[in-house]
PDB file of N, CA and C in Angstrom:
ATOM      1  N   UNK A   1      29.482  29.707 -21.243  1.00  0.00           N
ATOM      2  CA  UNK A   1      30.747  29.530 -21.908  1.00  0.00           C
ATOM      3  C   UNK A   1      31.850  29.516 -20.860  1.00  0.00           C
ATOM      4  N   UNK A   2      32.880  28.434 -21.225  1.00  0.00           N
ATOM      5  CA  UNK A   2      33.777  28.251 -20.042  1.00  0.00           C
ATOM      6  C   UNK A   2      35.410  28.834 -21.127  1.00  0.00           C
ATOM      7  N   UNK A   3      36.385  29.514 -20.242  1.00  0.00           N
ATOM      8  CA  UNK A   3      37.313  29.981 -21.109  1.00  0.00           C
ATOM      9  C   UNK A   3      38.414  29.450 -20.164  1.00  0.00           C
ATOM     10  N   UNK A   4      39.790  28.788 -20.222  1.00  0.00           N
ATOM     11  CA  UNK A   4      40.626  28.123 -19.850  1.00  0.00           C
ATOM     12  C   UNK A   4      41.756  28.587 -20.505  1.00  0.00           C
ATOM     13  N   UNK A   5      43.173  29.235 -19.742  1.00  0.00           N
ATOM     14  CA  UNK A   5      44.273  29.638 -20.383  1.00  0.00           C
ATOM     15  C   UNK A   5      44.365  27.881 -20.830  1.00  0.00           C
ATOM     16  N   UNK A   6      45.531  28.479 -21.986  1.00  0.00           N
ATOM     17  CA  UNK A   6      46.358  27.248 -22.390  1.00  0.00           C
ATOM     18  C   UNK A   6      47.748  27.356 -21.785  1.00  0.00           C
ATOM     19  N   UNK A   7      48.638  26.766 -21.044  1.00  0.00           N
ATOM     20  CA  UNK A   7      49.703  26.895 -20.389  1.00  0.00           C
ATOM     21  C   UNK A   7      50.829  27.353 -21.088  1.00  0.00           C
ATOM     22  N   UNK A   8      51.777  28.331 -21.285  1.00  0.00           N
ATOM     23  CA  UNK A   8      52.812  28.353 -21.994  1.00  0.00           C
ATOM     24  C   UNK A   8      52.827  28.930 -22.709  1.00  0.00           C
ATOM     25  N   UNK A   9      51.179  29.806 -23.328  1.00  0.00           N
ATOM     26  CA  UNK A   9      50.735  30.203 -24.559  1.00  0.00           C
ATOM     27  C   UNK A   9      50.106  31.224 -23.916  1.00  0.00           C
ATOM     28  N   UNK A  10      49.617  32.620 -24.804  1.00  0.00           N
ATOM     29  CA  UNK A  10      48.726  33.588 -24.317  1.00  0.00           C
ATOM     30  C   UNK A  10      47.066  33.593 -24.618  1.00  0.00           C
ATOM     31  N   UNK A  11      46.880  31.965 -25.264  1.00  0.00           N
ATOM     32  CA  UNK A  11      45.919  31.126 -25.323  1.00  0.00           C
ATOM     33  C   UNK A  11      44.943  30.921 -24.735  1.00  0.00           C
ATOM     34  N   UNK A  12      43.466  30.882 -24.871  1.00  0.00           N
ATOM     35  CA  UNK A  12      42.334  30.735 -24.175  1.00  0.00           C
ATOM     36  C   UNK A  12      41.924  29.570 -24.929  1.00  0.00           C
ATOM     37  N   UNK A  13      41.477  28.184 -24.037  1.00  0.00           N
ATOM     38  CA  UNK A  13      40.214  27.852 -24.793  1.00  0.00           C
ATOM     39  C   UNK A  13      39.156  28.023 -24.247  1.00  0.00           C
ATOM     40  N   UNK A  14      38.003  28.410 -25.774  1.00  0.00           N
ATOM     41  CA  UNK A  14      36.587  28.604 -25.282  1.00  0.00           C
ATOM     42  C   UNK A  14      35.900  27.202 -25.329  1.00  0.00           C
ATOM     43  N   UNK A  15      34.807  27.270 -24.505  1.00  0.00           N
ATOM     44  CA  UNK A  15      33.868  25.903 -24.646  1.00  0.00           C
ATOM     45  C   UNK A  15      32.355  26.177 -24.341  1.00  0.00           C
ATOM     46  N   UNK A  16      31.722  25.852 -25.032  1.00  0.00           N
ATOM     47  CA  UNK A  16      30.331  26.223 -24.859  1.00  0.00           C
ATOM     48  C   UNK A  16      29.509  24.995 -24.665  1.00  0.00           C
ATOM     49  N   UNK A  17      28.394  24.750 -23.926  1.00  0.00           N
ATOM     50  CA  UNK A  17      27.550  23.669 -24.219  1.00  0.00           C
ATOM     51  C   UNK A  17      25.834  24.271 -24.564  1.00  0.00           C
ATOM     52  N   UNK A  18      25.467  23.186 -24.940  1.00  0.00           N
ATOM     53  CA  UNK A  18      23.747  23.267 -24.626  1.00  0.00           C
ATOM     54  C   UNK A  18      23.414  23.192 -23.169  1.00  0.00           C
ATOM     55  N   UNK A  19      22.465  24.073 -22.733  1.00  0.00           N
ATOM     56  CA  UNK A  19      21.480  23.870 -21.436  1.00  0.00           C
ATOM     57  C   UNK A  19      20.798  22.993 -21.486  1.00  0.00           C
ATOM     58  N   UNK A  20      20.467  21.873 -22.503  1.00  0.00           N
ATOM     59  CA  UNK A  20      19.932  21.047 -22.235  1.00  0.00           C
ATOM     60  C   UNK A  20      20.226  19.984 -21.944  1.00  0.00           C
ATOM     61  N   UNK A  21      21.413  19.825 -22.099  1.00  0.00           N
ATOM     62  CA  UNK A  21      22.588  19.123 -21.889  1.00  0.00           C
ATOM     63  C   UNK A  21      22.332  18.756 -20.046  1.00  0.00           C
ATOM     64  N   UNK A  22      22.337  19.773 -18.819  1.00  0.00           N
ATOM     65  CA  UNK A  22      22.444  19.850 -17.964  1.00  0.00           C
ATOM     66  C   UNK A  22      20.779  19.517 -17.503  1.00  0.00           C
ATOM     67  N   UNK A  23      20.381  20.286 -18.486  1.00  0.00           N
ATOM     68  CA  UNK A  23      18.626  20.365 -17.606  1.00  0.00           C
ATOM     69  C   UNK A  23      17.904  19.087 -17.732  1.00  0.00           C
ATOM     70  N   UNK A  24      18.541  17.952 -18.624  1.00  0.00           N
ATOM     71  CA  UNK A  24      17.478  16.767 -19.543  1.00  0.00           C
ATOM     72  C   UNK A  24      17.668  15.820 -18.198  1.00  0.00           C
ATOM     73  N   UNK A  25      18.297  15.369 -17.279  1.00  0.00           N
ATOM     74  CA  UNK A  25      18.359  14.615 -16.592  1.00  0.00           C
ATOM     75  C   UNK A  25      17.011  14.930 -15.250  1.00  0.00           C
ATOM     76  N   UNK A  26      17.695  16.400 -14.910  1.00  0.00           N
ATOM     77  CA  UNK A  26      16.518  16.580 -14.003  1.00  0.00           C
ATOM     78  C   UNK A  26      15.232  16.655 -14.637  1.00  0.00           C
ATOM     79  N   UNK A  27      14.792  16.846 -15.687  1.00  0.00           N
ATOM     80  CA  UNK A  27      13.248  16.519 -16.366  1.00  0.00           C
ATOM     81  C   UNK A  27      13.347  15.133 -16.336  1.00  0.00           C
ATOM     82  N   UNK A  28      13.762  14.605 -16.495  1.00  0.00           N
ATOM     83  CA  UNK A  28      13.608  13.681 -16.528  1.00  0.00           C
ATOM     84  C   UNK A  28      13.487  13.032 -14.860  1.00  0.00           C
ATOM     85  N   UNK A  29      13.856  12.881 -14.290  1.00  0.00           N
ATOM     86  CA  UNK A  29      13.410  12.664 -12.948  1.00  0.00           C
ATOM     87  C   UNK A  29      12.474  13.408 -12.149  1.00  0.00           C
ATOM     88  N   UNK A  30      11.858  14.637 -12.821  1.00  0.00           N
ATOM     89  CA  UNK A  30      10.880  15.644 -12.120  1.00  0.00           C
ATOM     90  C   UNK A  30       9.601  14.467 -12.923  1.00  0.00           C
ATOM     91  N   UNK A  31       9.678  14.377 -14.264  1.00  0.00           N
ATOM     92  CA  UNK A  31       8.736  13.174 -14.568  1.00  0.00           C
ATOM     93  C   UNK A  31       8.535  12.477 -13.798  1.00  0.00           C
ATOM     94  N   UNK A  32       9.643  11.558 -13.521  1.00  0.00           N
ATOM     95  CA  UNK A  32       9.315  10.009 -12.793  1.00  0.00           C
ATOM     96  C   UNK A  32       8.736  10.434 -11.437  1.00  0.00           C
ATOM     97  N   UNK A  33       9.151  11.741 -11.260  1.00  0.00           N
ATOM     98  CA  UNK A  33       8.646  11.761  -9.945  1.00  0.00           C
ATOM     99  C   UNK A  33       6.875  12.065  -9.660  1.00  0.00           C
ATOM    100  N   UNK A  34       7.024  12.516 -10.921  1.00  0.00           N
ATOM    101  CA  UNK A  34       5.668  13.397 -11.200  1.00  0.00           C
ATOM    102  C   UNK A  34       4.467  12.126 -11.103  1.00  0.00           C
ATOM    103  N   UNK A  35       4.821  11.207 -12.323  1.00  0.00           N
ATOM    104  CA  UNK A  35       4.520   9.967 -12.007  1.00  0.00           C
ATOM    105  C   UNK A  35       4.246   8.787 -10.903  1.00  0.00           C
ATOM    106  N   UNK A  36       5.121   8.634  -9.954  1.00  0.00           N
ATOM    107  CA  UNK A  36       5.044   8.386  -8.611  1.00  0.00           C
ATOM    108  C   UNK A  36       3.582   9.233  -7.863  1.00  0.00           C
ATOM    109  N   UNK A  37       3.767  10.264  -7.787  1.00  0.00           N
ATOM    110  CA  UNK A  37       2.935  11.255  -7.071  1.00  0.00           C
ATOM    111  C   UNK A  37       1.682  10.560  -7.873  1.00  0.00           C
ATOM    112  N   UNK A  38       1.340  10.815  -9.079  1.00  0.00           N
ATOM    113  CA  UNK A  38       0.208  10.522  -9.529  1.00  0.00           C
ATOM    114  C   UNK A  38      -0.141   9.469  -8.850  1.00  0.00           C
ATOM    115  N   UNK A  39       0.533   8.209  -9.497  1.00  0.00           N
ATOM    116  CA  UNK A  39       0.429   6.842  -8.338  1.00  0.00           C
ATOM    117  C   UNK A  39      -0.166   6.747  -6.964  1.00  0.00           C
ATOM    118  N   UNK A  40       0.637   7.224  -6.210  1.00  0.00           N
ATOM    119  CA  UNK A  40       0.199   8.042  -4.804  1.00  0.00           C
ATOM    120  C   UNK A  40      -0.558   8.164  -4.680  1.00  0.00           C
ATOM    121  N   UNK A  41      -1.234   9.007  -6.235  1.00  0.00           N
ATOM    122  CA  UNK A  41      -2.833   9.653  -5.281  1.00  0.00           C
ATOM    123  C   UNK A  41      -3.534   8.518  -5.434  1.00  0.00           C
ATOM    124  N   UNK A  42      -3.342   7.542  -6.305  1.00  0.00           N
ATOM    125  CA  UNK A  42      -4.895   6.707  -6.414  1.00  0.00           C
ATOM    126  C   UNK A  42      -4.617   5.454  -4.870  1.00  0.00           C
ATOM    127  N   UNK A  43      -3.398   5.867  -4.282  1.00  0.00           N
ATOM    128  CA  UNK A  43      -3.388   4.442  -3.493  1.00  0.00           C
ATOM    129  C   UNK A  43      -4.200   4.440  -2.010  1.00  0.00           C
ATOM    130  N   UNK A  44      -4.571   5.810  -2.039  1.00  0.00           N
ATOM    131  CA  UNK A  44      -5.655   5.868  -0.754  1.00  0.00           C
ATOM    132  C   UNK A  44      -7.207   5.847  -1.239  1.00  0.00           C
ATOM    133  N   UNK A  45      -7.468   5.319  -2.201  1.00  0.00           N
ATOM    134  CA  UNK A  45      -8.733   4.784  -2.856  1.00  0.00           C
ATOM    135  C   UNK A  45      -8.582   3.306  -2.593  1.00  0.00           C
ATOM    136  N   UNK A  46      -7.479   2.899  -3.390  1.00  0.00           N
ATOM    137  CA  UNK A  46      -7.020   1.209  -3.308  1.00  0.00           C
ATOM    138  C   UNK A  46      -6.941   0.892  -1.953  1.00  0.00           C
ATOM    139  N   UNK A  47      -6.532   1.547  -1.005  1.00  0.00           N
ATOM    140  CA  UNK A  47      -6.086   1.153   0.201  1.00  0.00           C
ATOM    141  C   UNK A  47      -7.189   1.245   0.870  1.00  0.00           C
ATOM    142  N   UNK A  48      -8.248   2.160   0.768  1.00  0.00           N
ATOM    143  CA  UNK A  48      -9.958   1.922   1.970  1.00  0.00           C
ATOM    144  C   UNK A  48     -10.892   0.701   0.926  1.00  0.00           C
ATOM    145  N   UNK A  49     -10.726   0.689  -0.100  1.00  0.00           N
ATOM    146  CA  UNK A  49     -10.992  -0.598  -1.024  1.00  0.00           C
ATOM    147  C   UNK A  49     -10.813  -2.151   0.103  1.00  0.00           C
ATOM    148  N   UNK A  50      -9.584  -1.709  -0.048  1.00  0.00           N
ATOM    149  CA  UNK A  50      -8.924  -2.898   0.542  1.00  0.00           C
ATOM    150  C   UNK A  50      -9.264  -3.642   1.756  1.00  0.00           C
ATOM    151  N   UNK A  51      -9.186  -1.970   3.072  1.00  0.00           N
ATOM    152  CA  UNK A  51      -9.881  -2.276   4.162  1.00  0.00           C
ATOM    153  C   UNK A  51     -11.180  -2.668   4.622  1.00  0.00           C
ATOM    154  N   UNK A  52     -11.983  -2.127   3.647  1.00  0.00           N
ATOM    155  CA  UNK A  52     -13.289  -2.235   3.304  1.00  0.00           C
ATOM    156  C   UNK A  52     -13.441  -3.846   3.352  1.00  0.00           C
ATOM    157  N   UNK A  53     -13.160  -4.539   1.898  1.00  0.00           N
ATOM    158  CA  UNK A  53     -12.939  -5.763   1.653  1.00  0.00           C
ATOM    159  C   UNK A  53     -12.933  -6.943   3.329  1.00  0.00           C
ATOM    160  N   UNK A  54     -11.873  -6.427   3.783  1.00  0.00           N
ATOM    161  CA  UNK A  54     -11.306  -7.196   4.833  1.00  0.00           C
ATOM    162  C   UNK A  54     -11.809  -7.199   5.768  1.00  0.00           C
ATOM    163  N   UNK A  55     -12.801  -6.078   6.009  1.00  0.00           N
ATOM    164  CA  UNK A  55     -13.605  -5.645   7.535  1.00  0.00           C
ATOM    165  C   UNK A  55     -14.968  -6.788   6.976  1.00  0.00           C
ATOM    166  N   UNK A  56     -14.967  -6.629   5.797  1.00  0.00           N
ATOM    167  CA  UNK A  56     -16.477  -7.557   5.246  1.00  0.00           C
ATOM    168  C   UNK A  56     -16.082  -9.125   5.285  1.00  0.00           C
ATOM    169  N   UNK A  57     -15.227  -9.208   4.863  1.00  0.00           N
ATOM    170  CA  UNK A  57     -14.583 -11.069   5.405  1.00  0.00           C
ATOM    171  C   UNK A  57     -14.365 -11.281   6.751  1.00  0.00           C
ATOM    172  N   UNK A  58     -13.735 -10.534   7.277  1.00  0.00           N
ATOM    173  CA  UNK A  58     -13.829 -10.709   8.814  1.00  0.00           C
ATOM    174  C   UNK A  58     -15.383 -10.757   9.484  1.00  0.00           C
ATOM    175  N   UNK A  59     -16.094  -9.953   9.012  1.00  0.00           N
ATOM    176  CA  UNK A  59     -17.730 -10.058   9.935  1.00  0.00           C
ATOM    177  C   UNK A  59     -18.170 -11.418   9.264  1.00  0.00           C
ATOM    178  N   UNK A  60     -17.824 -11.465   8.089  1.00  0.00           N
ATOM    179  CA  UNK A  60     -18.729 -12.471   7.620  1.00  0.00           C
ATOM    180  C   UNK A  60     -17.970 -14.358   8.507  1.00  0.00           C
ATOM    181  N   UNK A  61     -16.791 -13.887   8.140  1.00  0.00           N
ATOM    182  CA  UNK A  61     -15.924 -15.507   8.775  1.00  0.00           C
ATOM    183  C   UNK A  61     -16.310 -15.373  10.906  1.00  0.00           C
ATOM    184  N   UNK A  62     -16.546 -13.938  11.225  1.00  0.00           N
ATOM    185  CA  UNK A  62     -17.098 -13.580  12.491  1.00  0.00           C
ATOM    186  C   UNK A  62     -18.622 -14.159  12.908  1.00  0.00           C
ATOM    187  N   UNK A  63     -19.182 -13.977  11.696  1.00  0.00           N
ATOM    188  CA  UNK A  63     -20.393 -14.586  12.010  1.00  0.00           C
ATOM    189  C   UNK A  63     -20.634 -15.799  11.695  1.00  0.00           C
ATOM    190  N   UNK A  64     -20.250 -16.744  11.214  1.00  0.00           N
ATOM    191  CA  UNK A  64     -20.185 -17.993  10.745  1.00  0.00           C
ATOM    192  C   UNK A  64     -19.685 -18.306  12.009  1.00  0.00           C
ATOM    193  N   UNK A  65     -18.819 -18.197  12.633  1.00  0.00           N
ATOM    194  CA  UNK A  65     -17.897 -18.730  13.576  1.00  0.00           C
ATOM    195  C   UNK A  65     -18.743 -18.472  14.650  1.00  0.00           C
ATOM    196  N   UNK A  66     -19.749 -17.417  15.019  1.00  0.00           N
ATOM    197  CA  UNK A  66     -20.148 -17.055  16.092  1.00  0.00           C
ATOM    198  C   UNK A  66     -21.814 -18.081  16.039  1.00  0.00           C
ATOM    199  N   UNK A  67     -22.131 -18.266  15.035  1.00  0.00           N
ATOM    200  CA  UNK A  67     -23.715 -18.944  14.828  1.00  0.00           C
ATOM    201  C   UNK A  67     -23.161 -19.973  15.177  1.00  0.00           C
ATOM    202  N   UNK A  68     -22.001 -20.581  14.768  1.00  0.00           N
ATOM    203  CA  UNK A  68     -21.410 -21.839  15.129  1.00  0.00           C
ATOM    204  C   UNK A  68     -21.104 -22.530  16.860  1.00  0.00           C
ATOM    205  N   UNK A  69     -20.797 -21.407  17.320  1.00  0.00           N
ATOM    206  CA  UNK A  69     -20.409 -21.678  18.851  1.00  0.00           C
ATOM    207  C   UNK A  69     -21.972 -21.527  19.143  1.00  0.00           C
ATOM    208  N   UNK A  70     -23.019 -20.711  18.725  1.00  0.00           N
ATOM    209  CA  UNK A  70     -24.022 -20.620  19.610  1.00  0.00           C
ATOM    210  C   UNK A  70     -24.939 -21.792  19.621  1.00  0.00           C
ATOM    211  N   UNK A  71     -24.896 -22.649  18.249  1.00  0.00           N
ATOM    212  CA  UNK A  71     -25.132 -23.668  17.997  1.00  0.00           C
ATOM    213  C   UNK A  71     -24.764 -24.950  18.739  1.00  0.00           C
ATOM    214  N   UNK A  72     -23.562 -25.062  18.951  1.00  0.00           N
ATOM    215  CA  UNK A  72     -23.090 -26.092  19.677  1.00  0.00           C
ATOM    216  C   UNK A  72     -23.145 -25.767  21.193  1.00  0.00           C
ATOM    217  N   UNK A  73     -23.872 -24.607  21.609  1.00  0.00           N
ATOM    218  CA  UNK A  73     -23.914 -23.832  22.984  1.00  0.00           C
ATOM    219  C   UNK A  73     -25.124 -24.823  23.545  1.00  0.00           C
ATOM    220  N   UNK A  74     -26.215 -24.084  22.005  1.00  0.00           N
ATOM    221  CA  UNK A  74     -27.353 -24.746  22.061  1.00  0.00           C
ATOM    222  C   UNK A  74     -27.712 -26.374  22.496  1.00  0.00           C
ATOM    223  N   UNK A  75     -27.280 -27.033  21.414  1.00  0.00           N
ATOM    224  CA  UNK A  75     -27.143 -28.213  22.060  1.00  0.00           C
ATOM    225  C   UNK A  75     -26.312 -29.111  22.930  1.00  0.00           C
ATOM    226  N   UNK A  76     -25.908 -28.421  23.607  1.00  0.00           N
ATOM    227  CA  UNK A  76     -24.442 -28.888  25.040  1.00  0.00           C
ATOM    228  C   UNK A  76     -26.024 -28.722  25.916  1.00  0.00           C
ATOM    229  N   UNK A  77     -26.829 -27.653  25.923  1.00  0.00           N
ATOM    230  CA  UNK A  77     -27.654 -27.066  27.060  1.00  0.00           C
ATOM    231  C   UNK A  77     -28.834 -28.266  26.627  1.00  0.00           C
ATOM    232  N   UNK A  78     -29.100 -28.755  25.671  1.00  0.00           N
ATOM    233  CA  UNK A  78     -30.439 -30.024  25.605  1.00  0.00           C
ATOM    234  C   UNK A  78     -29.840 -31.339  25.806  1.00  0.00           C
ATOM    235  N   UNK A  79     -28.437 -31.153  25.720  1.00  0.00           N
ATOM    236  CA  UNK A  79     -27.925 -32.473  26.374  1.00  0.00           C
ATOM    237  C   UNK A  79     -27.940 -32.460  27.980  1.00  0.00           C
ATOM    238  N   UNK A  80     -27.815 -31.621  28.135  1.00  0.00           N
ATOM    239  CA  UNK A  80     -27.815 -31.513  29.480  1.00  0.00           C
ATOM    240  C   UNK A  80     -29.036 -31.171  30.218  1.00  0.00           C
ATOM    241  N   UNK A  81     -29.816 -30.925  29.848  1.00  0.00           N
ATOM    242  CA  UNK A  81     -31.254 -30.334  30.427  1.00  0.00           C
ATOM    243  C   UNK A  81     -31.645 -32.491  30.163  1.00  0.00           C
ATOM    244  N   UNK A  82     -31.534 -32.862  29.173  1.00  0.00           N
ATOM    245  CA  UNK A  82     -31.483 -34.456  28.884  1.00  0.00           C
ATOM    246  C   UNK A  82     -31.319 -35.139  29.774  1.00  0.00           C
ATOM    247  N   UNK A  83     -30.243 -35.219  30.365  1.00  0.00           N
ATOM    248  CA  UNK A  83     -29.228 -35.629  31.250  1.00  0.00           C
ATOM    249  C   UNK A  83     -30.215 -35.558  32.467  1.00  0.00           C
ATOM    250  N   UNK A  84     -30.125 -34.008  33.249  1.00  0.00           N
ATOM    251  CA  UNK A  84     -30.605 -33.932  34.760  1.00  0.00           C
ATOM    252  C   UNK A  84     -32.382 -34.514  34.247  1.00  0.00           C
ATOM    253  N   UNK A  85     -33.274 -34.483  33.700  1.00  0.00           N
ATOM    254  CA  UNK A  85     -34.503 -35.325  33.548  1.00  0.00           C
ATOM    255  C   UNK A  85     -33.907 -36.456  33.426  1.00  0.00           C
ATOM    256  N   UNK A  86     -32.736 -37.206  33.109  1.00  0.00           N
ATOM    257  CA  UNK A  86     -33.385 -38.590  33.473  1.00  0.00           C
ATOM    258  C   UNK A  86     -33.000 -39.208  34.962  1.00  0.00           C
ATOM    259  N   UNK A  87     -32.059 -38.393  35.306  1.00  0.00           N
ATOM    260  CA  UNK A  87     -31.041 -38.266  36.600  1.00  0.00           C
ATOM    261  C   UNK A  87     -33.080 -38.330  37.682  1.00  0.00           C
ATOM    262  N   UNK A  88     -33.307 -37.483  37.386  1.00  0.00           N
ATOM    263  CA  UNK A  88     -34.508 -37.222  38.357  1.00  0.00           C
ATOM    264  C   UNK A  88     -35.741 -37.898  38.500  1.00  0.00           C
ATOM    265  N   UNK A  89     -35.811 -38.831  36.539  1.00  0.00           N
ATOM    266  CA  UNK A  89     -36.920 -39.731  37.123  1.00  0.00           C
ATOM    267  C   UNK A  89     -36.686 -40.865  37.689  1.00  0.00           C
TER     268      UNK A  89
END
């Protein structure tokens, strides 16, 4: 309760509020926050998910790419083994 002379007068006014009045905002943001946090927790599940995912596309686009060079390694070396046999007969 808040009490305030009135000027001029031997006057008080009284004023009272609800506490909930004051408290409903911060519940209300201890929620959202509460919420967030929850969020939070699941995003280091989502997030090794994720990495997971990406380490497996990378080996896989790694190995495609790597059978590929060894392939064309391969035959650079029978062209050329080709080559010095006829050079020699």
């Amino acid at each position: 309760m808040l009490c305030a002379p009135v000027h001029g007068t031997p006057y008080y006014v009284a004023a009272t509020t609800y506490l909930d009045e004051f408290t409903k905002p911060v519940k209300e943001m201890e929620a959202k926050a509460n919420q967030s946090l929850k969020h939070a927790e699941h995003s280091p599940g989502i997030l090794v998910v994720t990495l997971l995912l990406i380490g497996i596309i990378v080996a896989l686009y790694g190995t495609r790419l790597t059978s590929r060079i060894k392939r064309l390694t391969s035959v650079a070396e029978q062209i050329s083994v080709a080559r010095w046999m006829r050079k020699s007969l």
